[in-house]
C-alpha atoms as a PDB file:
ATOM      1  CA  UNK A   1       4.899 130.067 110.785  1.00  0.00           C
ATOM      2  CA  UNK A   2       8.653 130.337 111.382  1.00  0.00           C
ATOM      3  CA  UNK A   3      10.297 128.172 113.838  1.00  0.00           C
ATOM      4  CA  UNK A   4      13.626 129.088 116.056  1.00  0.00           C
ATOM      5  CA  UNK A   5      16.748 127.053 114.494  1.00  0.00           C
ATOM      6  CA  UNK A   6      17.427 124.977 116.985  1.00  0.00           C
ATOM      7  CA  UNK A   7      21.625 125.193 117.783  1.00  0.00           C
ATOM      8  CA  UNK A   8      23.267 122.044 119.182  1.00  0.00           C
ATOM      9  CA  UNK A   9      26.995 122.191 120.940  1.00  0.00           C
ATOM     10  CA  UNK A  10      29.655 120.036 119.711  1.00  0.00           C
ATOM     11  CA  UNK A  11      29.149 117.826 122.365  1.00  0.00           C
ATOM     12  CA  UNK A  12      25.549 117.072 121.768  1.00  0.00           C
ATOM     13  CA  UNK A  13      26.459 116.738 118.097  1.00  0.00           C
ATOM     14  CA  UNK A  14      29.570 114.386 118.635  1.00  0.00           C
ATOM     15  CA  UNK A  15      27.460 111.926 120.536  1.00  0.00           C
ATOM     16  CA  UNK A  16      25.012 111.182 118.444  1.00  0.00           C
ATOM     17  CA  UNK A  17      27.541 110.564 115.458  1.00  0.00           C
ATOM     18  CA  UNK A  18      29.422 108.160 117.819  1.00  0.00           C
ATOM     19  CA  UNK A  19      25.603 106.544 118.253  1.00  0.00           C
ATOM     20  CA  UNK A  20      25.364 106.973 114.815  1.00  0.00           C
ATOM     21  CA  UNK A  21      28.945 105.047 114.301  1.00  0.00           C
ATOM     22  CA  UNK A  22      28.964 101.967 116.484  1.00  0.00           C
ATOM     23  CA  UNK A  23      25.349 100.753 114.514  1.00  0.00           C
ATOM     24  CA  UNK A  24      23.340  99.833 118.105  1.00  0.00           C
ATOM     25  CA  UNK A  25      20.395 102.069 116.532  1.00  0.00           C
ATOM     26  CA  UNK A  26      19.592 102.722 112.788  1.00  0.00           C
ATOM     27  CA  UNK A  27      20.056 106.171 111.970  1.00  0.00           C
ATOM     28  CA  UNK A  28      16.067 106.858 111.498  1.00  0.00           C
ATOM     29  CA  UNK A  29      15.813 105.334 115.041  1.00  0.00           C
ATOM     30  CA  UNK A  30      18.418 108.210 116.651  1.00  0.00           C
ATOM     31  CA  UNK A  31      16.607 110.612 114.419  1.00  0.00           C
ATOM     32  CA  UNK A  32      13.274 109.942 116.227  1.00  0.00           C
ATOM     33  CA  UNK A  33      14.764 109.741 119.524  1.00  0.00           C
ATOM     34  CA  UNK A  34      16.683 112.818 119.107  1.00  0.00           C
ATOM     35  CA  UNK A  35      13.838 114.499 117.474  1.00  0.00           C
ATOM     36  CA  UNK A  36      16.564 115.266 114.453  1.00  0.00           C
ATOM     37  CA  UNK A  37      16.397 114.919 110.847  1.00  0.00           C
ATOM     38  CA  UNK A  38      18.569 111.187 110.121  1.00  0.00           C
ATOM     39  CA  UNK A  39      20.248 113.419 107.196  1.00  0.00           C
ATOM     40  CA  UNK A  40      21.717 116.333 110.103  1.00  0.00           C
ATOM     41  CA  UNK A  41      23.226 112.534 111.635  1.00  0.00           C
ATOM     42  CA  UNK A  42      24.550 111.240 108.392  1.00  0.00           C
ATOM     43  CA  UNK A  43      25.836 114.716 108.006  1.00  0.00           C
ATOM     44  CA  UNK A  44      27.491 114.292 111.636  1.00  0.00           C
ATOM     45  CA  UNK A  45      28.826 110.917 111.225  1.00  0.00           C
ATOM     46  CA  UNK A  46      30.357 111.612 108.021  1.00  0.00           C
ATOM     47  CA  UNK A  47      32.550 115.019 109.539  1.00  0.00           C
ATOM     48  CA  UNK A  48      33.314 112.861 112.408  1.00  0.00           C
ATOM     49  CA  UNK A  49      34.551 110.334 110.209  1.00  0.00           C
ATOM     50  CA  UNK A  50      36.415 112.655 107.857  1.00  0.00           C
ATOM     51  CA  UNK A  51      37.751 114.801 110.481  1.00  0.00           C
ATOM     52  CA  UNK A  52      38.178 112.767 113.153  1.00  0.00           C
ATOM     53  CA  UNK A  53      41.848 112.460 113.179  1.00  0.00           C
ATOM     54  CA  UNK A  54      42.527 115.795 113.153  1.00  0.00           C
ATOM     55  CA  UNK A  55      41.409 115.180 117.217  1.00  0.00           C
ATOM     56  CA  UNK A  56      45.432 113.511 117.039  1.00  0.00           C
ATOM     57  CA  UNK A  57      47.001 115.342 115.554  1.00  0.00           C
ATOM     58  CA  UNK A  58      50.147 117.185 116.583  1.00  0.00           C
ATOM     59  CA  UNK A  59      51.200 119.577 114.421  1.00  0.00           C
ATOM     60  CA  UNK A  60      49.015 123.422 115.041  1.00  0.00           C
ATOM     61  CA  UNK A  61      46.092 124.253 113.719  1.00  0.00           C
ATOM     62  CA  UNK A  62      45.635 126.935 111.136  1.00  0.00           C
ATOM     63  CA  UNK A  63      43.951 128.885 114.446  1.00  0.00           C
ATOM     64  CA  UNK A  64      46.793 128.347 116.512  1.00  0.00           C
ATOM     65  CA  UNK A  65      49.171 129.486 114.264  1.00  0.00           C
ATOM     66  CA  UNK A  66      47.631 132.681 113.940  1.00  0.00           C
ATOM     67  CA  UNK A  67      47.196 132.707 117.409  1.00  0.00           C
ATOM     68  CA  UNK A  68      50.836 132.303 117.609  1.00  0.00           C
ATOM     69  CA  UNK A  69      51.605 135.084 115.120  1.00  0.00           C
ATOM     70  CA  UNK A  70      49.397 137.095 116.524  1.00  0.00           C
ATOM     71  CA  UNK A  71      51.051 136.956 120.326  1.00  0.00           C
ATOM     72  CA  UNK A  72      54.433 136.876 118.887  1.00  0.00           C
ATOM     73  CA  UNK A  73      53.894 140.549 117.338  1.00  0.00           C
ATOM     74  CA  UNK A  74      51.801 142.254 120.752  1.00  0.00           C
ATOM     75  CA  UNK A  75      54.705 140.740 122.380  1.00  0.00           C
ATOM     76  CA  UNK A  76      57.215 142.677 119.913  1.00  0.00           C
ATOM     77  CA  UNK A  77      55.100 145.750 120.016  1.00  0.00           C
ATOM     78  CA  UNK A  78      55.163 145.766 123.789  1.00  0.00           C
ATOM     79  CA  UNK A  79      59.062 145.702 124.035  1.00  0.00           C
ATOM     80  CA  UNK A  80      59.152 148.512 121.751  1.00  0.00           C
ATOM     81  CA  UNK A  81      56.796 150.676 123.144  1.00  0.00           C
ATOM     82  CA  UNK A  82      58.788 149.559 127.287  1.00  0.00           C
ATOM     83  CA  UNK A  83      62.364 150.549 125.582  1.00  0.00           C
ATOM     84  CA  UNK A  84      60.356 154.143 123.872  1.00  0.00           C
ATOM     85  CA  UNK A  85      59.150 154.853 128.011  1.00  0.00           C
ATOM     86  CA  UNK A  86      62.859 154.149 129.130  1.00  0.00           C
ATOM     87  CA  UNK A  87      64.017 156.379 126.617  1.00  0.00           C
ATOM     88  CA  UNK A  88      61.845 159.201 127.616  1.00  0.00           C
ATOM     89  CA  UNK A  89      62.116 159.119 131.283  1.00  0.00           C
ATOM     90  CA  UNK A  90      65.925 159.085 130.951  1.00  0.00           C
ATOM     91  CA  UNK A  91      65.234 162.109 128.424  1.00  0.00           C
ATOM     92  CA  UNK A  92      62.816 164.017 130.937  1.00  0.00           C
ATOM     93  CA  UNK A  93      65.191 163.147 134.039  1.00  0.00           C
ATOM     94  CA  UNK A  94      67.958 164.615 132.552  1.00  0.00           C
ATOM     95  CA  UNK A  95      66.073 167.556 130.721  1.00  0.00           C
ATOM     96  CA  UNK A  96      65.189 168.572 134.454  1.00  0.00           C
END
């Protein structure tokens, strides 16, 4: 028998690390009440701990910076393509 894979959002997840973290409840304890495997929290707990400052930070993200890019060049693209219309309406109104 297969079984769904159960997907939990970040903000499921980032609770039970902080759980996990401040030690009120062994880690096989939040497993049982969670009905989770106490590896997935140890798993958890140690990305929240590795990556937890990156919450802080202030420099961009890689994401961002594309993002960035990304808006930067549509924005480019859409100057061009307003001073291209200008061009040919002035070209069709005096053509006429």
């Amino acid at each position: 028998m297969s079984t769904k894979r159960i997907r939990h959002t970040a903000k499921f997840k980032f609770s039970i690390a902080l759980e996990a973290i401040k030690s009120d409840k062994t880690i096989s304890q939040l497993a049982s009440d969670h009905q989770l495997h106490p590896s997935q929290i140890s798993q958890w707990k140690k990305q929240l701990l590795e990556q937890g400052s990156d919450i802080f930070a202030t420099h961009p993200t890689k994401r961002q910076r594309e993002q960035n890019d990304r808006e930067s060049s549509l924005y480019e693209q859409i100057g061009r393509l307003n001073m291209e219309l200008d061009w040919l309406k002035k070209k069709a109104a005096s053509s006429d």
